[in-house]
Protein backbone atom coordinates (compact mmCIF):
# COMPACT_ATOMS: atom_id res chain seq x y z
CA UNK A 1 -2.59 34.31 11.97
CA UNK A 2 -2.64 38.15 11.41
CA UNK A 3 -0.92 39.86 14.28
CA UNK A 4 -1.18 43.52 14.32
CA UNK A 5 1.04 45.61 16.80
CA UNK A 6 4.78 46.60 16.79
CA UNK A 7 6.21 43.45 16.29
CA UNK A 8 6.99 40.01 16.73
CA UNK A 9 9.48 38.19 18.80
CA UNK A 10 10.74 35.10 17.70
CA UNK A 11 12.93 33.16 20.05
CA UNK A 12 13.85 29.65 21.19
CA UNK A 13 14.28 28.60 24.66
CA UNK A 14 17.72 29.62 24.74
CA UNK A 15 16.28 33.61 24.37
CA UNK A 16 12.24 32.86 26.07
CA UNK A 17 13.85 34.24 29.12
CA UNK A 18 15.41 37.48 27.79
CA UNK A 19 13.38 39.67 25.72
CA UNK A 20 10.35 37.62 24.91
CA UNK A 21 9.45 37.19 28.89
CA UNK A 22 9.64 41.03 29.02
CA UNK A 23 7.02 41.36 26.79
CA UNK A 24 4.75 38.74 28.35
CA UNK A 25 6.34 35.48 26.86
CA UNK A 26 6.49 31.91 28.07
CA UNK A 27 9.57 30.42 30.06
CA UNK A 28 10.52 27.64 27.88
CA UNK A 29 13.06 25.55 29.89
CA UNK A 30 15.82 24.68 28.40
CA UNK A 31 16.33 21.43 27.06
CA UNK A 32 12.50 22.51 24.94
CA UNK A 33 12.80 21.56 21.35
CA UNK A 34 10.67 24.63 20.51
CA UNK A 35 10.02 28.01 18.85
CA UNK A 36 8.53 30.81 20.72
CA UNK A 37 6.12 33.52 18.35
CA UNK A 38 5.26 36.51 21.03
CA UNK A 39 3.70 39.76 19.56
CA UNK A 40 4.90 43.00 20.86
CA UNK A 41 2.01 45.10 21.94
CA UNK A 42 -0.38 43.34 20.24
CA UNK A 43 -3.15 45.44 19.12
CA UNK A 44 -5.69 42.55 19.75
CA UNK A 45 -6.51 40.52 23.66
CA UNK A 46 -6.62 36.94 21.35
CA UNK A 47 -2.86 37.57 19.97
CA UNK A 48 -0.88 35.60 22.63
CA UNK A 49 2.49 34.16 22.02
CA UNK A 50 2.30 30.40 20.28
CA UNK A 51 4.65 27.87 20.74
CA UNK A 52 5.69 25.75 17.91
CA UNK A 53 7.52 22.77 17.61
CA UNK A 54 11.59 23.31 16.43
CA UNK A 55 10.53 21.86 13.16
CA UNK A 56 8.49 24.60 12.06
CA UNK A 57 8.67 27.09 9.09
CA UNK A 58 7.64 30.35 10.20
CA UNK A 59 7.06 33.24 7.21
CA UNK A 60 6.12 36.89 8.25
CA UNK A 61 5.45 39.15 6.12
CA UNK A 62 4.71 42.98 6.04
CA UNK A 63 1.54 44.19 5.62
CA UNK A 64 3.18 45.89 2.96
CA UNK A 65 2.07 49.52 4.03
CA UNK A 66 5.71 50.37 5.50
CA UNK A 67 8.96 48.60 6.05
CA UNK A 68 9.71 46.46 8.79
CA UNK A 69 12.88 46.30 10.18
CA UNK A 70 14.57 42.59 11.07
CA UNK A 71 16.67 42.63 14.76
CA UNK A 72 18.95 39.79 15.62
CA UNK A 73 19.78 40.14 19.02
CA UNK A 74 19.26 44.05 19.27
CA UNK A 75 21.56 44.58 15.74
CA UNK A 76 18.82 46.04 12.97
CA UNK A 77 20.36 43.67 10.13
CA UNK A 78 17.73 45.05 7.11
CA UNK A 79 14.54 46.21 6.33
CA UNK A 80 11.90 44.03 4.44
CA UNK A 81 8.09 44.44 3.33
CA UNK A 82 7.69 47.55 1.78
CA UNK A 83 8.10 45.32 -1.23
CA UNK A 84 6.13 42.26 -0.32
CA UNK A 85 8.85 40.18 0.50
CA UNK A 86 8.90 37.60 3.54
CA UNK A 87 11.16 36.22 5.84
CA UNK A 88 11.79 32.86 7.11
CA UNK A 89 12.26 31.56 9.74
CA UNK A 90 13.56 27.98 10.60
CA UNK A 91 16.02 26.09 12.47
CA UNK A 92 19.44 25.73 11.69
CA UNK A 93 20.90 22.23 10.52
CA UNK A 94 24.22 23.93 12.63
CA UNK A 95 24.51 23.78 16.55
CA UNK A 96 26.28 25.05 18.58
CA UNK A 97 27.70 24.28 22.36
CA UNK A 98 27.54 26.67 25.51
CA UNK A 99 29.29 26.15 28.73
CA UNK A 100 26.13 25.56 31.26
CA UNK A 101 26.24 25.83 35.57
CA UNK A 102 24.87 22.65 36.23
CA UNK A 103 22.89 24.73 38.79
CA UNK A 104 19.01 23.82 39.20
CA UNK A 105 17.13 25.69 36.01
CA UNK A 106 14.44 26.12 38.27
CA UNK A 107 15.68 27.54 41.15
CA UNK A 108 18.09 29.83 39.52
CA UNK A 109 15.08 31.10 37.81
CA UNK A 110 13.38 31.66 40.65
CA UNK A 111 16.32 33.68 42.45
CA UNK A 112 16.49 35.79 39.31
CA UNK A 113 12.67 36.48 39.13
CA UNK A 114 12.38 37.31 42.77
CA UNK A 115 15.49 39.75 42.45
CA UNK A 116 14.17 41.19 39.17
CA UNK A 117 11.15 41.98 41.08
CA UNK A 118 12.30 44.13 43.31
CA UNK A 119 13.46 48.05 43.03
CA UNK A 120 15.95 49.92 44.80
CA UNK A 121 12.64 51.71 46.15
CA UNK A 122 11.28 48.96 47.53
CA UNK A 123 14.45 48.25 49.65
CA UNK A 124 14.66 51.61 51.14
CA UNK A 125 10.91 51.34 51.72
CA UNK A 126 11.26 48.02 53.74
CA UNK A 127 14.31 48.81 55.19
CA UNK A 128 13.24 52.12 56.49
């Protein structure tokens, strides 16, 4: 597809609940053997982030009028397009382990959604 807007998130489950969910993205929970595409202020209702399976190759490219810039994990690494290159996207063959809570997914999700719901405003406003 063509996406037009400021950008595109690519994450996998591990990252669906950081960045990508601000910007309208799926929860993927985490034992999801999948990619997540999200556009950043799409400038189109139909662009709506896809998931693909973990197997996929995924190539952006520029529209070639100006450089885009590549982020990994807020770091700008380079800039790519201007020239009609692409990047790609893929899996890794390496893995790596993290030390997990063995707390419910779900319901620590939920405790973090209801508390990143609410302002400091709307405690003074309820408590007053």
């Amino acid at each position: 597809d063509d996406y037009h807007g400021d950008g595109l998130i690519i994450s996998t489950a591990t990252g669906s609940t950081a960045y990508s969910l601000s910007a309208g993205g799926p929860v993927l929970e985490p034992s999801v053997d999948a990619i997540v595409i999200n556009p950043i202020c799409p400038h189109s209702l139909h662009s709506r982030p896809l998931v693909v399976g973990s197997s996929s190759k995924i190539c952006v490219r520029a529209n070639g009028q100006c450089a885009a810039h590549i982020c990994v994990d807020g770091i700008s690494t380079l800039a790519f397009g201007a020239d009609g290159s692409e990047l790609m996207v893929s899996k890794s063959a390496k893995t790596v382990n993290f030390v997990r809570d063995r707390a419910d997914f779900y319901g620590k999700l939920l405790t973090k959604m209801n508390a990143w719901g609410k302002t400091e405003q709307h405690k003074i406003f309820k408590e007053g």
